[in-house]
Protein backbone atom coordinates (compact mmCIF):
# COMPACT_ATOMS: atom_id res chain seq x y z
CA UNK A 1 6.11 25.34 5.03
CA UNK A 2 4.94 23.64 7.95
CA UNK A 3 6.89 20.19 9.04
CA UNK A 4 7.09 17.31 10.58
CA UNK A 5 8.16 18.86 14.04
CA UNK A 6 6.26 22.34 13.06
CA UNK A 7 3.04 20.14 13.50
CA UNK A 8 4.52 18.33 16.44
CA UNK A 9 4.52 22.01 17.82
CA UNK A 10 1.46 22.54 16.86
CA UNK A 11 -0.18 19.51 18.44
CA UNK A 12 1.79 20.27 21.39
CA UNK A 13 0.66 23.69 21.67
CA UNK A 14 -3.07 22.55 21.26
CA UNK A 15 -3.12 20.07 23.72
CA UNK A 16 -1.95 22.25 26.00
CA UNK A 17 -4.78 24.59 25.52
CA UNK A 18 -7.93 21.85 25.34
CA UNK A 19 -6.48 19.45 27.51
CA UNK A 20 -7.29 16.61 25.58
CA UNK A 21 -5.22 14.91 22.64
CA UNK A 22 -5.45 16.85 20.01
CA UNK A 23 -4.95 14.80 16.74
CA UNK A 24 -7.75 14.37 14.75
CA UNK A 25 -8.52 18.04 15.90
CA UNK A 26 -5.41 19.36 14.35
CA UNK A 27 -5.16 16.71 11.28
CA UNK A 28 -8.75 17.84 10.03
CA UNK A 29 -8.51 21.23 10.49
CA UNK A 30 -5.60 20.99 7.55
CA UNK A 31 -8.26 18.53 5.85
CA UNK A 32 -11.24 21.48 5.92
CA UNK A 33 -7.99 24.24 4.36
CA UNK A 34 -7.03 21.86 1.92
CA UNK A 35 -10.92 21.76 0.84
CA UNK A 36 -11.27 25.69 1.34
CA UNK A 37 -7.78 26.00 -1.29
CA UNK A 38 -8.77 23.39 -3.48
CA UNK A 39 -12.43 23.72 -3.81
CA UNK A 40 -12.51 20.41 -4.29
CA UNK A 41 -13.73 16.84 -2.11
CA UNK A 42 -11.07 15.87 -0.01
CA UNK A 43 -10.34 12.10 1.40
CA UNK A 44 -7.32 10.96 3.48
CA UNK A 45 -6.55 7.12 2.71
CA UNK A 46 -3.46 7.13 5.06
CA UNK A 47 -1.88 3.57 7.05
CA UNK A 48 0.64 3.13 9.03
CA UNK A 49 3.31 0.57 7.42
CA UNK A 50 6.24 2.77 7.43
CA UNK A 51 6.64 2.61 11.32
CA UNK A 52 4.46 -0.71 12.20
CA UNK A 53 5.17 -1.84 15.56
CA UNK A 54 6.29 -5.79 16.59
CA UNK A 55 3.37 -7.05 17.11
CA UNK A 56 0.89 -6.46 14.04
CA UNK A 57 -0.18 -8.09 11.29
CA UNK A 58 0.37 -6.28 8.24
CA UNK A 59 -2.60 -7.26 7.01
CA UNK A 60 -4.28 -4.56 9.52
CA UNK A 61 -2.42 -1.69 7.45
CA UNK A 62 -2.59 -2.81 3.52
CA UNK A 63 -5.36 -2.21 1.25
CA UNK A 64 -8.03 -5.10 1.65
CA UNK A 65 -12.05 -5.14 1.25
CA UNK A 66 -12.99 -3.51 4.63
CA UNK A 67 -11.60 0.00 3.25
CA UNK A 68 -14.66 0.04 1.10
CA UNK A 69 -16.55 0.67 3.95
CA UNK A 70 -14.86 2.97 5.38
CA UNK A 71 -14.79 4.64 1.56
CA UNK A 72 -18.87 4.55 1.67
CA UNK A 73 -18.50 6.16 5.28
CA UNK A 74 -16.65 9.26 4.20
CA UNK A 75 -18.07 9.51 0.49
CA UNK A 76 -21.70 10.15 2.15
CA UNK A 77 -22.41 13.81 2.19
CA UNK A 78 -19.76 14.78 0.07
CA UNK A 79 -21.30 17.15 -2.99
CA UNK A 80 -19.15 17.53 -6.50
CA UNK A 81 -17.98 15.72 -9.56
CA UNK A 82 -14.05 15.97 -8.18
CA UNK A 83 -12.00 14.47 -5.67
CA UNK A 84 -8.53 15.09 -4.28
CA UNK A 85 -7.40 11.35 -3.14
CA UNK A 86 -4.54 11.82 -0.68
CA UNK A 87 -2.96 8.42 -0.67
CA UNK A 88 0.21 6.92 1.50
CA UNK A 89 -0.64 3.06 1.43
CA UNK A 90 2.25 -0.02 0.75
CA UNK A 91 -0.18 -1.75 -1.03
CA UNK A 92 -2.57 -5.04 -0.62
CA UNK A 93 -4.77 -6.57 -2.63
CA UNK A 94 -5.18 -6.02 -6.22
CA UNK A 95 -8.69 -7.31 -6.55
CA UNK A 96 -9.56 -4.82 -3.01
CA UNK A 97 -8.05 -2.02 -4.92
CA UNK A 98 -10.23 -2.82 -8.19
CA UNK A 99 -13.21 -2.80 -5.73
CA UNK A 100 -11.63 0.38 -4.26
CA UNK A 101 -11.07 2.22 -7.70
CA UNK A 102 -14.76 1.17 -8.92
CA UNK A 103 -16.61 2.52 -6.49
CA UNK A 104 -14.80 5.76 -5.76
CA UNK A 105 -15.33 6.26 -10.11
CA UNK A 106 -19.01 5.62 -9.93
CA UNK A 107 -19.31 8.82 -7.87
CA UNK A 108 -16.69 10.94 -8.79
CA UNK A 109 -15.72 12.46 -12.66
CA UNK A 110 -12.44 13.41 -11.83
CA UNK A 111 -9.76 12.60 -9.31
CA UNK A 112 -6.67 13.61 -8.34
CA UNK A 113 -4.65 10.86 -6.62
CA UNK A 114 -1.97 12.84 -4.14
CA UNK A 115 1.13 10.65 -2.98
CA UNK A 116 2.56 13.01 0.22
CA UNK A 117 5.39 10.30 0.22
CA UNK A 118 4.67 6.48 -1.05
CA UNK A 119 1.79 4.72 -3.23
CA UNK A 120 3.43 1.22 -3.87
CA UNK A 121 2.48 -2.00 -5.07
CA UNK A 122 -2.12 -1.93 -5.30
CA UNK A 123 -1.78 1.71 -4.30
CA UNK A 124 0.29 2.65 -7.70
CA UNK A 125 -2.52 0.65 -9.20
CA UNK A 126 -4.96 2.71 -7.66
CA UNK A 127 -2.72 6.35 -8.44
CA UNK A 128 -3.03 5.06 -12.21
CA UNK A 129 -6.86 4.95 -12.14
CA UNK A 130 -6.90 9.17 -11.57
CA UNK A 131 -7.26 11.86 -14.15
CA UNK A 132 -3.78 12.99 -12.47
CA UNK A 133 -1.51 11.99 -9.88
CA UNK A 134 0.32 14.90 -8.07
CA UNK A 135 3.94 14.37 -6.94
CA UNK A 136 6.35 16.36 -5.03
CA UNK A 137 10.36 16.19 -5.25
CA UNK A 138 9.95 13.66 -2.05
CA UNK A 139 6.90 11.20 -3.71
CA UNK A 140 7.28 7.81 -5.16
CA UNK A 141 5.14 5.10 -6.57
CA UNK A 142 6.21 1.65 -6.72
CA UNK A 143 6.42 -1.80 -8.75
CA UNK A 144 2.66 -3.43 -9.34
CA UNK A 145 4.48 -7.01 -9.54
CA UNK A 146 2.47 -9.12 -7.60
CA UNK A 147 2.98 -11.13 -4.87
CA UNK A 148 2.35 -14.82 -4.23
CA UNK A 149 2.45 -16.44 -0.77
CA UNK A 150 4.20 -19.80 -0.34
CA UNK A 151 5.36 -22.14 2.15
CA UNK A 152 8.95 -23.54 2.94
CA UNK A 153 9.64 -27.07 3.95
CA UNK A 154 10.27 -25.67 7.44
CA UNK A 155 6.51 -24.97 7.21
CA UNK A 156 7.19 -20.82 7.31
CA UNK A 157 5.41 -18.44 4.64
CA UNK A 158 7.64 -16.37 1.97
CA UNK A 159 6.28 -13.52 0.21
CA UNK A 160 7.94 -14.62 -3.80
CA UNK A 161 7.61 -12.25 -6.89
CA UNK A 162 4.87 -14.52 -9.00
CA UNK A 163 6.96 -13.62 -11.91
CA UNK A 164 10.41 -14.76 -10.14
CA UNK A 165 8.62 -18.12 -10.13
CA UNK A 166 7.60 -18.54 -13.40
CA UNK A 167 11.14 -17.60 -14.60
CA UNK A 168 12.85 -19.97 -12.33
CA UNK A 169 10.55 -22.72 -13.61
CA UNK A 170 11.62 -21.79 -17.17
CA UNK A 171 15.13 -21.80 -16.04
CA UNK A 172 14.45 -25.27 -14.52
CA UNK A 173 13.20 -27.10 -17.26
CA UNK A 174 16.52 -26.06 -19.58
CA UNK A 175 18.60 -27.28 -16.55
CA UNK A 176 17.16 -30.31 -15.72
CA UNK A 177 17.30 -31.72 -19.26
CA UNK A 178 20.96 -32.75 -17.63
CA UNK A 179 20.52 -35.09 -15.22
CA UNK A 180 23.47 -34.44 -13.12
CA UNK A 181 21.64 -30.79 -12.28
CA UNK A 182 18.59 -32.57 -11.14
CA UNK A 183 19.21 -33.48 -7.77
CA UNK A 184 19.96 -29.26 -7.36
CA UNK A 185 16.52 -28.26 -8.63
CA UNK A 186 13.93 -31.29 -6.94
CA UNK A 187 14.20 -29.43 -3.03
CA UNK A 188 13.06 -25.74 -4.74
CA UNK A 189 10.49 -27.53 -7.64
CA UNK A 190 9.21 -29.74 -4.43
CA UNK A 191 7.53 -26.16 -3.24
CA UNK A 192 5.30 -25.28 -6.04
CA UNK A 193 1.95 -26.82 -5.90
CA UNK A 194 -0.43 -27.91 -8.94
CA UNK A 195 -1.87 -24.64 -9.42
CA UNK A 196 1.00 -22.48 -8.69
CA UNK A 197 2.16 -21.66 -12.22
CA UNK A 198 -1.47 -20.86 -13.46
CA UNK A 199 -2.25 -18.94 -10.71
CA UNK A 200 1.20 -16.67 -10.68
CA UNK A 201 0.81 -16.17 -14.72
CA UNK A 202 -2.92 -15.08 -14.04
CA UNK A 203 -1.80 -12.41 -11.00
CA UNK A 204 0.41 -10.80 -13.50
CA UNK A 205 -2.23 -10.74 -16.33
CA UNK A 206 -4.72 -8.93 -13.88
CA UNK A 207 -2.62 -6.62 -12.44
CA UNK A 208 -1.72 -5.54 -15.79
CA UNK A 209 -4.68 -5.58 -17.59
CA UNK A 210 -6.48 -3.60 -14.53
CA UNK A 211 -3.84 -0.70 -14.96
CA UNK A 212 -4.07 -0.66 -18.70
CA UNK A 213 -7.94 -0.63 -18.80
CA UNK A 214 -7.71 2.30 -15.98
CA UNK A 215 -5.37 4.48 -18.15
CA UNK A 216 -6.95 4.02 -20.79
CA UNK A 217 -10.65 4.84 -19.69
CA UNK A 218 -9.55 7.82 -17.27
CA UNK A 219 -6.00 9.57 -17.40
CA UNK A 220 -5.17 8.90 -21.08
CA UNK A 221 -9.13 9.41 -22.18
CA UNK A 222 -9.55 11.37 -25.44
CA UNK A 223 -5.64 10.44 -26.62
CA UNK A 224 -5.11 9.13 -29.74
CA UNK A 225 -2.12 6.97 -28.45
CA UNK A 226 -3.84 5.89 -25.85
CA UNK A 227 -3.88 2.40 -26.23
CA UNK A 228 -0.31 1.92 -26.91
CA UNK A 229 0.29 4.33 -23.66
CA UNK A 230 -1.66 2.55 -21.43
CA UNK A 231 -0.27 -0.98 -22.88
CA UNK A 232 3.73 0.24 -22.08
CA UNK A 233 2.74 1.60 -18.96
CA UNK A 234 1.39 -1.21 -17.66
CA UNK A 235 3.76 -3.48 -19.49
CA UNK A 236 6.69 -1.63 -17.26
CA UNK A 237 5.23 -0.86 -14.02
CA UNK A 238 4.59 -4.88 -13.95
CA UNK A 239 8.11 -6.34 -15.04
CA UNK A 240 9.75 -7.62 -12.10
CA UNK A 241 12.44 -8.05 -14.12
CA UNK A 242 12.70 -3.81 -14.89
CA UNK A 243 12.97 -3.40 -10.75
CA UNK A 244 14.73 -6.04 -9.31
CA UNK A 245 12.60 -5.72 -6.29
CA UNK A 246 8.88 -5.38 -5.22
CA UNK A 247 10.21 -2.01 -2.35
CA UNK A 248 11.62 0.10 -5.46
CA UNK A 249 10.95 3.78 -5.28
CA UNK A 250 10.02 5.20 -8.53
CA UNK A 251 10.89 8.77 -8.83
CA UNK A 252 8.59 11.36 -10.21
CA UNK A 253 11.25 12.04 -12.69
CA UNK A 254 10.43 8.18 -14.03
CA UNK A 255 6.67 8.52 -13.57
CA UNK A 256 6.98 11.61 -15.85
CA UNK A 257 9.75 10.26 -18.14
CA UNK A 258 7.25 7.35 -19.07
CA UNK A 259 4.25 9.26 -20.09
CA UNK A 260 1.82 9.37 -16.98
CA UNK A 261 0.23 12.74 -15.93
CA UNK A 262 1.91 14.16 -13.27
CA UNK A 263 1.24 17.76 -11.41
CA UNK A 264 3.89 18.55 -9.03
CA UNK A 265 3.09 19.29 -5.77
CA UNK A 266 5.11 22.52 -5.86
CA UNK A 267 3.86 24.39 -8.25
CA UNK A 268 0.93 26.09 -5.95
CA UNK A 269 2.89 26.84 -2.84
CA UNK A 270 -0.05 26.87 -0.80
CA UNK A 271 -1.66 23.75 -1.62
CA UNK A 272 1.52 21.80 -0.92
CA UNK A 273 1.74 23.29 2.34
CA UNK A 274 -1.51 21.80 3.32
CA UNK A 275 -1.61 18.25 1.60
CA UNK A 276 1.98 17.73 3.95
CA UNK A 277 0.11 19.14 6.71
CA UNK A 278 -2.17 16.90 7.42
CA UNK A 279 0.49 14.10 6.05
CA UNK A 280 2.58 15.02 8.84
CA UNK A 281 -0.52 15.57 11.78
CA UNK A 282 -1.34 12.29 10.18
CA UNK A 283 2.12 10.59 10.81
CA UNK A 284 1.86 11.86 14.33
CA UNK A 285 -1.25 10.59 14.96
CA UNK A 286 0.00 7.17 13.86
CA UNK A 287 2.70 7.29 16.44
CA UNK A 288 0.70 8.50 19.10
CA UNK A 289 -2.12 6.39 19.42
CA UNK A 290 -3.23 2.92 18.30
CA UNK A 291 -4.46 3.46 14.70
CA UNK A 292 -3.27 1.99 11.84
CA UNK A 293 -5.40 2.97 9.16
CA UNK A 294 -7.27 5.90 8.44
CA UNK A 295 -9.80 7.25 5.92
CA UNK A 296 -11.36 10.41 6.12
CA UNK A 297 -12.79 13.65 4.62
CA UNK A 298 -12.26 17.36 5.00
CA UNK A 299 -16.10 16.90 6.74
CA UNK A 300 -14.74 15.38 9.73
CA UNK A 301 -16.07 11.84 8.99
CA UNK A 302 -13.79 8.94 9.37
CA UNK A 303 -13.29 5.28 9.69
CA UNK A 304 -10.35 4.72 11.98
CA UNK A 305 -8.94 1.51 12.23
CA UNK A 306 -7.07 0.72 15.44
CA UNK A 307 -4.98 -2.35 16.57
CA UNK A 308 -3.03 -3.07 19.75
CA UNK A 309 0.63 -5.41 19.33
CA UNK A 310 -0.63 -8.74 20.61
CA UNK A 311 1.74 -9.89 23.04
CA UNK A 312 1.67 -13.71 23.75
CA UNK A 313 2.90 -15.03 27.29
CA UNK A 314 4.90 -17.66 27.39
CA UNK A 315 4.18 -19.79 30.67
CA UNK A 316 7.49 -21.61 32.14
CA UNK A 317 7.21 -25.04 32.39
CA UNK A 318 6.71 -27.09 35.22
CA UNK A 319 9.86 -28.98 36.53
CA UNK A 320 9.45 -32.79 35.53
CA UNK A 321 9.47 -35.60 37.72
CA UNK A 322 12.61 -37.54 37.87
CA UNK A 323 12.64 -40.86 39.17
CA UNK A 324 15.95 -41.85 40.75
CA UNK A 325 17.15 -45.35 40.97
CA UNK A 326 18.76 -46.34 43.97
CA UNK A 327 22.13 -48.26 43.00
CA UNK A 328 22.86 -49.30 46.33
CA UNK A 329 20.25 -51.65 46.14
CA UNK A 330 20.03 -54.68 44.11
CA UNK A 331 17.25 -55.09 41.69
């Protein structure tokens, strides 16, 4: 099986015949053999968040509404009811990904969502709208908890699990029925603004209820239990309480043990050997050059999105003025 540094040889080894970076040229010539094993559409949803550079905002590398451009972009031309969706994204917004999982539905009947190594947070969302997801040994999915952005009284921004808050408010209003606990609670309470609560009980309803409605209408479709599948799924992959943390790595073994339909990656030899393929020319490509985002199909069409660490110069400071008074002198 080719890896990580047999495709580092490989890029090496072309570049030094076309004298010219060879990435994309190596990366979707895996993409076209994928296509050629598979007979089926291939697209390459790939970012770069597992090695960002200082410098970059992570909103350049999560899932947000400008991917569904790029998805339009590499969807044109493509011919076929099925779709092999290889997927390595942390995550971003949940109502991006619902835009994201509509349109890619409207064209295709059946997709296949591939994790080479991580789908977390809007991308698990996204993995549970396929017919399948396909896992190897080394793929994980990830909490759909979501997130809520909040400000500190030293004016930074914290990234708080919206259902952390709602239990510490519960947890609050017990405590603060004693009045010597009060003064504890006002500094943390003083950070949650009039709409707070609503808004972090109605993130967790929509991130569930998205999931459940997916499962139901595509990977669970024709199951008598579906309803009560696609309800506990949903139900677990949400609980913040279940994971402890939003960066928890579920293991295939727990994808499986909870009822979602799972292909492992291993079981056609071949085909695993080109999905990691053009993972790894992709994770080169990453650290090689500027992008940060990529989507693309096995036709050689692609919307690459590029960024550049921004780095902000500090200029020194003049020396100030002082004004001496002479003592010597009398006023």
């Amino acid at each position: 099986m080719p890896t990580w540094s047999g495709i580092l040889s490989e890029l090496l080894q072309t570049q030094s015949e076309i004298g010219a970076p060879p990435f994309d040229r190596v990366r979707r010539k895996y993409l076209v053999k994928a296509h050629e094993a598979t007979e089926r559409n291939i697209i390459l949803y790939a970012s770069k968040w597992t090695e960002l550079p200082p410098g970059i905002s992570p909103e350049a590398f999560t899932i947000a509404d400008e991917d569904l451009q790029g998805l339009m972009e590499v969807v044109h031309g493509l011919h076929g009811p099925n779709l092999d969706l290889i997927l390595h994204s942390p995550g971003g917004s949940a109502e991006a990904a619902e835009a994201f999982v509509a349109y890619l539905r409207s064209k295709f009947d059946h997709i296949r969502v591939v994790v080479p190594q991580l789908a977390m947070s809007a991308a698990t969302m996204i993995a549970c709208a396929a017919d399948v997801i396909v896992l190897g040994k080394h793929s994980f999915l990830g909490p759909i908890d979501p997130q809520v952005v909040i400000g500190t009284p030293l004016g930074m921004r914290t990234t708080v699990p919206a259902q952390a808050i709602l239990e510490q408010f519960e947890q609050a209003k017990k405590e603060c029925m004693d009045p010597t606990k009060m003064g504890a609670w006002l500094p943390m309470l003083g950070q949650y603004g009039p709409a707070l609560l609503v808004q972090c009980k109605h993130a967790l309803e929509m991130s569930q209820r998205l999931v459940e409605n997916w499962l139901m209408a595509y990977m669970f479709k024709g199951d008598s239990q579906r309803d009560k599948k696609a309800k506990d799924i949903a139900a677990w992959l949400s609980d913040h309480g279940e994971f402890k943390s939003h960066g928890r790595h579920i293991p295939r073994s727990e994808v499986e043990r909870r009822g979602l339909r799972v292909e492992h990656l291993e079981r056609d030899q071949q085909v695993q050997d080109l999905f990691l393929s053009v993972f790894h020319a992709t994770t080169h490509t990453f650290g090689a050059t500027p992008a940060v985002k990529i989507i693309e199909n096995h036709l050689g069409k692609a919307f690459i999105k590029q960024a550049r660490p921004v780095a902000v110069e500090v200029q020194p400071q003049p020396p100030k003025e002082t004004s001496h008074k002479d003592l010597t002198k009398p006023d």
